[in-house]
Every structure is written in structure tokens, then in C-alpha cells.
Protein backbone atom coordinates (compact mmCIF):
# COMPACT_ATOMS: atom_id res chain seq x y z
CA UNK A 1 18.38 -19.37 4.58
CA UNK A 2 16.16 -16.39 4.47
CA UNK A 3 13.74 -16.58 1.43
CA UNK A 4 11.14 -14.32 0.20
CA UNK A 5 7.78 -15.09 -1.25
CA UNK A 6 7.18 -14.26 -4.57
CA UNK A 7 5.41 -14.10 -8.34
CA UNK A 8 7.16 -15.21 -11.65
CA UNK A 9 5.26 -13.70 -14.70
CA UNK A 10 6.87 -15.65 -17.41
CA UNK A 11 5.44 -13.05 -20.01
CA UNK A 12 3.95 -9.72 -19.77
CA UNK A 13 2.47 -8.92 -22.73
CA UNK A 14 0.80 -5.39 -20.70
CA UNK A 15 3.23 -4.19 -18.19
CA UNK A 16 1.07 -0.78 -17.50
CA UNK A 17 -1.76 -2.53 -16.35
CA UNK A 18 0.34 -5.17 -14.64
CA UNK A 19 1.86 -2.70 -12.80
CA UNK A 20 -1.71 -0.49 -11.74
CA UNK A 21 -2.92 -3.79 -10.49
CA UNK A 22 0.06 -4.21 -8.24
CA UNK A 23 0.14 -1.17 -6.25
CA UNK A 24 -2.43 -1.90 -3.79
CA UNK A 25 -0.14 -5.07 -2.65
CA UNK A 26 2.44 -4.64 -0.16
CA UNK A 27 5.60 -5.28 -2.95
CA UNK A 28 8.47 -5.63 -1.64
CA UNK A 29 10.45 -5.41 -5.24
CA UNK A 30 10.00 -5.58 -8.72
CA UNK A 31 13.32 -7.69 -10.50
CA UNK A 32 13.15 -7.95 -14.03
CA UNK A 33 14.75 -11.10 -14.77
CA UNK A 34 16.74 -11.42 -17.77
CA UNK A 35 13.98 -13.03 -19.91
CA UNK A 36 12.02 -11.04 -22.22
CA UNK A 37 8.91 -9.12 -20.95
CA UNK A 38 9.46 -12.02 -17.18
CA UNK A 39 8.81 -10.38 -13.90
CA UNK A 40 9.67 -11.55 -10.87
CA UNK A 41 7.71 -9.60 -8.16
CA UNK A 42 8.44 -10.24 -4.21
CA UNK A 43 5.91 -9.36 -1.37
CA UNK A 44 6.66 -9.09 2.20
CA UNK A 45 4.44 -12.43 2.98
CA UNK A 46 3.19 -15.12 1.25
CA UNK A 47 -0.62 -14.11 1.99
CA UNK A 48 -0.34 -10.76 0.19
CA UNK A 49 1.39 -12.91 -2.45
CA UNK A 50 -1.14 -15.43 -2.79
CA UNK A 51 -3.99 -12.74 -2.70
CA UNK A 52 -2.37 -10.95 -5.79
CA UNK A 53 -1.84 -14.06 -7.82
CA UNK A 54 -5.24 -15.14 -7.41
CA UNK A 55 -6.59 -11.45 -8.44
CA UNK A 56 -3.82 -11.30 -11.15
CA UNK A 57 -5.18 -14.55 -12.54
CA UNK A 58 -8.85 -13.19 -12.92
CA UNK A 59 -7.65 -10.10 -14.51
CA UNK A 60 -5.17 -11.26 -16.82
CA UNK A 61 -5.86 -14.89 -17.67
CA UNK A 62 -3.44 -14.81 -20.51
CA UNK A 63 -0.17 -14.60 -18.62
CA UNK A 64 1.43 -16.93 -17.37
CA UNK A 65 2.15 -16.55 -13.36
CA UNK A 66 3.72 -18.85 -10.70
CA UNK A 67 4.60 -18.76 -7.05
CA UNK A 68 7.97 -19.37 -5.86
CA UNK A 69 10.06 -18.31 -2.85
CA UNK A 70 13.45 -16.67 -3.39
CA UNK A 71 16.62 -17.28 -1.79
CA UNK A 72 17.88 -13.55 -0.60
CA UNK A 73 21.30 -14.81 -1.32
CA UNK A 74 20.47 -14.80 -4.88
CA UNK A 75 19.10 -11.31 -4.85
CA UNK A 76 21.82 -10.12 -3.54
CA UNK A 77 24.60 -12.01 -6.23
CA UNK A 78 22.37 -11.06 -9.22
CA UNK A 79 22.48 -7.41 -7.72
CA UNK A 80 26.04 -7.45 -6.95
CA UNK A 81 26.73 -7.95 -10.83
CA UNK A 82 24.40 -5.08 -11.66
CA UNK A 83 24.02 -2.15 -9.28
CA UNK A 84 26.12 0.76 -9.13
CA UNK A 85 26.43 4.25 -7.45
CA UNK A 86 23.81 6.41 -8.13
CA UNK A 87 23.43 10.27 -7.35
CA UNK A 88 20.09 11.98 -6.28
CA UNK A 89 20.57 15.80 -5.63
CA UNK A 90 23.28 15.66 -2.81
CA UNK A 91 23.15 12.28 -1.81
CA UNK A 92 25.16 9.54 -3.10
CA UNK A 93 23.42 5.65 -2.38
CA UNK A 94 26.06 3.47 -3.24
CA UNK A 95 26.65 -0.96 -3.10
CA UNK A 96 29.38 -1.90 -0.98
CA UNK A 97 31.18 -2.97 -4.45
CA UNK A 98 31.11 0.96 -5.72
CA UNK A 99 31.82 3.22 -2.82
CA UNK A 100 33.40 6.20 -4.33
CA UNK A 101 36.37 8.11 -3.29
CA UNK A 102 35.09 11.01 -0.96
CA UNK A 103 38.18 12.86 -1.83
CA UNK A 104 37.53 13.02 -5.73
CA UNK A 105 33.75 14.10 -5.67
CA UNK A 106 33.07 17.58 -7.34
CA UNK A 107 31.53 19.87 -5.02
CA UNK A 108 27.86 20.42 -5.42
CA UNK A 109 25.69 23.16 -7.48
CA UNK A 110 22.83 24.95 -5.48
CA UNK A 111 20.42 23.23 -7.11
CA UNK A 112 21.89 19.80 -6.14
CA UNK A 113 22.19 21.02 -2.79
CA UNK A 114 18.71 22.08 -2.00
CA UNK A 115 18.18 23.05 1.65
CA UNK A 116 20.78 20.80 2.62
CA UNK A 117 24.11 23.38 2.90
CA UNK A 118 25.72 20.90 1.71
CA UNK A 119 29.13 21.46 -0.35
CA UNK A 120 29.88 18.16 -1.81
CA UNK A 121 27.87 14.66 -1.50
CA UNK A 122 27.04 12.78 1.27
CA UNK A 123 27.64 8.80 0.60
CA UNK A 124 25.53 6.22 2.05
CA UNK A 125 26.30 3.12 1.63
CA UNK A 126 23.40 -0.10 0.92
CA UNK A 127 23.58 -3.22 0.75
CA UNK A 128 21.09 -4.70 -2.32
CA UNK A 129 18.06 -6.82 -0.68
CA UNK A 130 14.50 -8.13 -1.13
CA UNK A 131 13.36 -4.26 -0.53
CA UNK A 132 13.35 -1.12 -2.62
CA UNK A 133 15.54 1.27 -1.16
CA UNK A 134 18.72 1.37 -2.85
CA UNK A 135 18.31 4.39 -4.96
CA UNK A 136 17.48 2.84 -8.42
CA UNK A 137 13.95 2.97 -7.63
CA UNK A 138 11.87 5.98 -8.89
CA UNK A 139 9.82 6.22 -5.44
CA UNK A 140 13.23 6.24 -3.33
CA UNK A 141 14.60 8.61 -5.71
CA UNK A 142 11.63 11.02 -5.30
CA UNK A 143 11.67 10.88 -1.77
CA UNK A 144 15.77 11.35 -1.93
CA UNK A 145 15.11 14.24 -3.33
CA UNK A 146 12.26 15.49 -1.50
CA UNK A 147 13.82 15.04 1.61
CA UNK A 148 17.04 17.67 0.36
CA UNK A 149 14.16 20.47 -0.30
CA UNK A 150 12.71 20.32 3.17
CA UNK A 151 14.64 21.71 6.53
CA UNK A 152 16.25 18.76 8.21
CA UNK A 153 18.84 19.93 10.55
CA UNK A 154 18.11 19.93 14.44
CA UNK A 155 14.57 18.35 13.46
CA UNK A 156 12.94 14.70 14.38
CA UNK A 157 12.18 12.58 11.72
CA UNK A 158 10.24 9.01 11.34
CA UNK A 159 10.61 6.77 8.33
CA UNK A 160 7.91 4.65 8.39
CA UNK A 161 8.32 1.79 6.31
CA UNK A 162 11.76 2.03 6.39
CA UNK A 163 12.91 -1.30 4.27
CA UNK A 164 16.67 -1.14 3.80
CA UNK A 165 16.77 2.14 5.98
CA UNK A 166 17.98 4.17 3.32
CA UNK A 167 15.54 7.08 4.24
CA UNK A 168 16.27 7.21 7.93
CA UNK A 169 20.33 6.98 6.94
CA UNK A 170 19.85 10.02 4.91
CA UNK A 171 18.22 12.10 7.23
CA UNK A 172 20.55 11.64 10.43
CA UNK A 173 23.38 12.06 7.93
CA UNK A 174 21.06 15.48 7.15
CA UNK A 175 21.46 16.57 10.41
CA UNK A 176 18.10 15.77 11.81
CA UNK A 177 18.56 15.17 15.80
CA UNK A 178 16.56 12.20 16.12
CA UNK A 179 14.91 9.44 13.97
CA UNK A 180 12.84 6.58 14.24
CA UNK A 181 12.62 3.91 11.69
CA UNK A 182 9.63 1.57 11.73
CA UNK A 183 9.06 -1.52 9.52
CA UNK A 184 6.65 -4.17 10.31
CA UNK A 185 8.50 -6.47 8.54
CA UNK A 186 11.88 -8.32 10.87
CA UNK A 187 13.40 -8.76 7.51
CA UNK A 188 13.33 -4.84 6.57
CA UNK A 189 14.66 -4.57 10.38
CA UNK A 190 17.56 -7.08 10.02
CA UNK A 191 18.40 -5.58 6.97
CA UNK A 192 18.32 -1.93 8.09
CA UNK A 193 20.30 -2.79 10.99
CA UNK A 194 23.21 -4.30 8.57
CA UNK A 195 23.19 -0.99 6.51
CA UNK A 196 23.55 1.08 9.47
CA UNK A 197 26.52 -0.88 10.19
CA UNK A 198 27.56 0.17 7.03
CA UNK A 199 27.35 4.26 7.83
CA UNK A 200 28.82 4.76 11.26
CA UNK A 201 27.68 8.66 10.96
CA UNK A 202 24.07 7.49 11.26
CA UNK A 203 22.22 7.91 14.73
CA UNK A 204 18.87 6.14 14.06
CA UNK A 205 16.45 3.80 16.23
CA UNK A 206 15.34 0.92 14.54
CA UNK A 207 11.34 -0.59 15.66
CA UNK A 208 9.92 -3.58 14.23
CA UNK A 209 6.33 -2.09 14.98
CA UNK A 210 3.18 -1.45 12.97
CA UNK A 211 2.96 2.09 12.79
CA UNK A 212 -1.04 1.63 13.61
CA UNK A 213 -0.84 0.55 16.99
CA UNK A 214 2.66 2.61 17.59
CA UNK A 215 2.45 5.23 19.79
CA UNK A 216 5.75 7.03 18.89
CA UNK A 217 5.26 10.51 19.53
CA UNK A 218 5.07 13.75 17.07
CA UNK A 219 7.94 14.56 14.37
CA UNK A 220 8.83 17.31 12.43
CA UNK A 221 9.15 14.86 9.26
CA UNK A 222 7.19 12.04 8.31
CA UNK A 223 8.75 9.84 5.85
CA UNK A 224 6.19 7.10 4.31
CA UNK A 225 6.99 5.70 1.08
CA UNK A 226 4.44 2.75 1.15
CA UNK A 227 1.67 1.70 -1.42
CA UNK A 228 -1.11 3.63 -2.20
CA UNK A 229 -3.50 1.80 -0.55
CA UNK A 230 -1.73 2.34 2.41
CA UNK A 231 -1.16 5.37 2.61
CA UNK A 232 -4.80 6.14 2.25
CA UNK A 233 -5.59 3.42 5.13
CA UNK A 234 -3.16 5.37 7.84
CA UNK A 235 -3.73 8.40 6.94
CA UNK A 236 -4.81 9.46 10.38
CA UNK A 237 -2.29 7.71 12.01
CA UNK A 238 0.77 9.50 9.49
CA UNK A 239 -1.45 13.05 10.18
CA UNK A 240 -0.87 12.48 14.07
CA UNK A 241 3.01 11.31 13.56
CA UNK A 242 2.95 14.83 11.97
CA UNK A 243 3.98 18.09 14.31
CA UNK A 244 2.22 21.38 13.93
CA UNK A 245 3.60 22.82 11.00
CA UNK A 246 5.32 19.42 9.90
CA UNK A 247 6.14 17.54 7.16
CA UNK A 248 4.39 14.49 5.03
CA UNK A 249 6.59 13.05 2.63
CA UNK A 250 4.79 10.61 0.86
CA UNK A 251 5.36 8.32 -1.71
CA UNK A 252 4.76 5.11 -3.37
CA UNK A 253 1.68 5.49 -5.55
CA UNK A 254 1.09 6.39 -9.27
CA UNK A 255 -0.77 9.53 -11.30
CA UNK A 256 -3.76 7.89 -11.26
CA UNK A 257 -4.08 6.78 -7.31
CA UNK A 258 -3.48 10.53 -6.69
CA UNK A 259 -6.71 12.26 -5.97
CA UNK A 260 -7.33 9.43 -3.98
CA UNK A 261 -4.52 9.11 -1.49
CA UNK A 262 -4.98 12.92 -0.88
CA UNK A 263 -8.48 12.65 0.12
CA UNK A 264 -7.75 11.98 3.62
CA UNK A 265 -5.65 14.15 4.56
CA UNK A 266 -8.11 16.44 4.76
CA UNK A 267 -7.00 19.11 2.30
CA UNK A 268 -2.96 19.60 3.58
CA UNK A 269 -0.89 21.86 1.62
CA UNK A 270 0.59 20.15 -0.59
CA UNK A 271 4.05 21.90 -0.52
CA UNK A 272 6.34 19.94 -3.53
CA UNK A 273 5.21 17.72 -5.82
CA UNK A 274 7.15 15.61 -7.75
CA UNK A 275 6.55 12.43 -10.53
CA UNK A 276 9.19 10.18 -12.25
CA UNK A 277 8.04 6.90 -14.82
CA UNK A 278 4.09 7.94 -13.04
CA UNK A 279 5.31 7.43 -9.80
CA UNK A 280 4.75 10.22 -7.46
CA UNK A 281 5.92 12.01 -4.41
CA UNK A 282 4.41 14.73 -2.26
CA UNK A 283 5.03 17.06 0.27
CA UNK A 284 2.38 18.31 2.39
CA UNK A 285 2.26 20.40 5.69
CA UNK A 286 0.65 20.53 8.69
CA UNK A 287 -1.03 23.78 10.17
């Protein structure tokens, strides 16, 4: 059984600062259990997990924080009981368990459309994991939406980082002509590979790769919604995924981290810039 490393925080008496001292770990998802003020927070290996546990311990000595591994099965039932359809501009991300009727969606307004053309919404369907990426999170959201404002049709895109492949989905559904998803992580792979299953309209290439050492080409869109910390530490690397005059949609770092995930980029446009619960996204362009 496939289980995923993990940090119980039986009470968290200061969630803000919890959460600021989180962002520079490679989280895989943030549950909130159905105790008062408990966290449950899952990283993509126990290392990263043990490293934040020992720093959350120095910083906050007065909660109370314990290690466990999580069956994915469980996720997923707790989910199942919980998640539902949710709508970002013209995209629909939807559980297996609330797939609406195509034929009884309202056709879109143009501002729910974007640059899409679309009329009504496109559905994708996800199946709830250990990853962010079904819709309910405020970074996926942002980049949802950031994605709709940008030209996608006919153009290459890479998700990097793509988790439950949600991002990549989205953009073949878009129209792009060719993506490339990349996750480091065989679990984010596995489980993007089931949720393609799931959208037979999607035309995407799945990589378990680290993005560092993967020499993939250029793209017209560069989809990266990661942690702060590593956004900043590829920066390069994301710049050269980027084609002249191409995109950077990044995402997956708060208000405060923002100055300093910009730096090197080495002053991009920023084209969009969006922020939901202090999460951010931006767009920027290459020259």
C-alpha cells in the first residue's frame, strides 16, 4: 500500500506562522483533520518531513507535532466524502463522484472565458490524492485561472511539477499542441497517469525527471506551481524552459516571499498578477 510521509500538529494555536514556516518545504498537502485547530501536513519524502519537524520543533516548542505515514487509501475515502465540483473561470475540476452533466452547463460570460473562446466549460475530471491539484487549493486555482488569460491554442506548454496533472490536463484540453509534464516524484507520475485516464481529450507526455538536469527543450508556457524556495532555486533553469516572448506562470508562494522569488528572474515583466488567502500567482514574459 502506497503511504505518504507526514506531520500531525495536534494543536495549532498560530496557523499564520505555521503556515510561513512551511513554504520553503516541498508539501505535498495540507488536510485539516476534523479536530480543532489539528493539521495533518504530507511531504513528498520523509527527509523533507523530518527536516521540517525538527525546525518546527525549535520554532514552536508549544505545539504538539508527530510523524506518521499515511495510507493514500485513506486520503482518498476521507476526500471522497468531502470534495465536490468546483468552477475556476472556464474550467470545471471535478471528483469522479460529481462529474456534471455537459449538457446542462450554462454557457460562459466573457469574463469567465478569458482568452480561451470558450462557450461553455471544459470538465476535467481528478481523482483526490496526496497532492494539491484538485482545484480546492488557492495556488491551483490561481494558476487555473491564469492559464485562461494567456494564449494557449497551437502553443507548447510544460507543467513542471505537475502532481495530479491537473495543469497539463487543462492546457491540452486548451488547445495547446504539445505538453510536457514533469514531476520528480513517481507518485505525482502514477497519479497523473490515472487522471489522464480519466480525460481521454488530453494529449500530454508524462516524465518522472528533475526539471534541473532535464533538458526538455523551449515552450511557449511554463507552468511551475512549486514552493517558494523553489522557485527561486530554478529560476534559471524555468527562464531557459521559457521561449522568446514566453510565458512564466508561477505559483506557490505567499505576499511576503514575493520580492524574493522575483529577484531572479532578472526583472521579467510581470504580465498578471494575482493573490487569493496570501497566496500568489504571476505571470511574467520573456523578451
Amino acid at each position: 500500500m502506497r503511504t505518504w510521509p507526514a506531520l500531525e500538529l495536534a494543536s495549532v494555536k498560530r496557523p499564520e506562522l505555521v503556515q510561513a514556516a512551511l513554504v520553503d518545504y516541498p508539501i505535498t498537502a495540507v488536510d485539516e483533520t476534523s479536530q480543532p485547530d489539528a493539521w495533518r501536513v504530507v511531504f513528498r519524502s520523509a527527509a523533507d518531513r523530518d527536516a521540517a519537524a525538527e525546525a518546527l520543533a525549535r520554532q514552536f516548542p508549544d505545539e504538539v507535532i508527530r510523524s506518521v505515514d499515511v495510507p493514500d487509501e485513506d486520503w482518498v475515502a476521507r476526500s471522497q466524502a468531502t470534495l465536490r465540483a468546483v468552477q475556476v473561470g472556464g474550467i470545471i475540476v471535478a471528483p469522479p463522484w460529481d462529474v456534471p452533466h455537459t449538457g446542462r452547463l450554462r454557457p460562459l460570460s466573457p469574463a469567465e472565458a478569458g482568452a480561451t473562446g470558450l462557450r461553455r466549460p471544459l470538465v476535467i475530471v481528478i481523482r483526490p490524492s496526496m497532492g494539491f491539484g484538485t482545484g480546492h487549493h488557492a495556488t491551483t486555482r490561481l494558476c487555473l485561472t491564469a492559464l485562461q488569460q494567456v494564449p494557449v491554442q497551437g502553443r507548447s506548454v510544460v507543467d513542471v511539477g505537475t502532481g495530479s496533472g491537473l495543469l497539463a490536463i487543462a492546457a491540452s484540453r486548451l488547445g495547446a499542441s504539445r505538453v510536457l509534464a514533469i514531476d520528480d516524484n513517481p507518485n505525482a507520475v502514477r497519479a497523473a497517469e490515472e487522471n489522464l485516464g480519466l480525460n481521454r481529450g488530453a494529449d500530454v507526455t508524462l516524465r518522472a525527471a528533475d526539471v534541473r538536469g532535464d533538458a526538455s527543450g523551449a515552450f511557449d508556457i511554463v507552468l511551475a506551481n512549486l514552493t517558494g524556495a523553489l522557485l527561486r532555486g530554478i529560476a534559471a533553469r524555468l527562464r531557459d524552459l521559457a521561449a522568446p516572448g514566453g510565458h512564466l506562470i508561477l505559483s506557490g508562494f505567499m505576499r511576503n516571499e514575493e520580492a524574493g522569488v522575483l529577484a531572479p528572474y532578472g526583472g521579467l515583466p510581470v504580465k498578471n498578477r494575482t493573490e487569493e488567502e496570501e497566496w500568489l500567482c504571476v505571470t511574467l514574459q520573456r523578451p
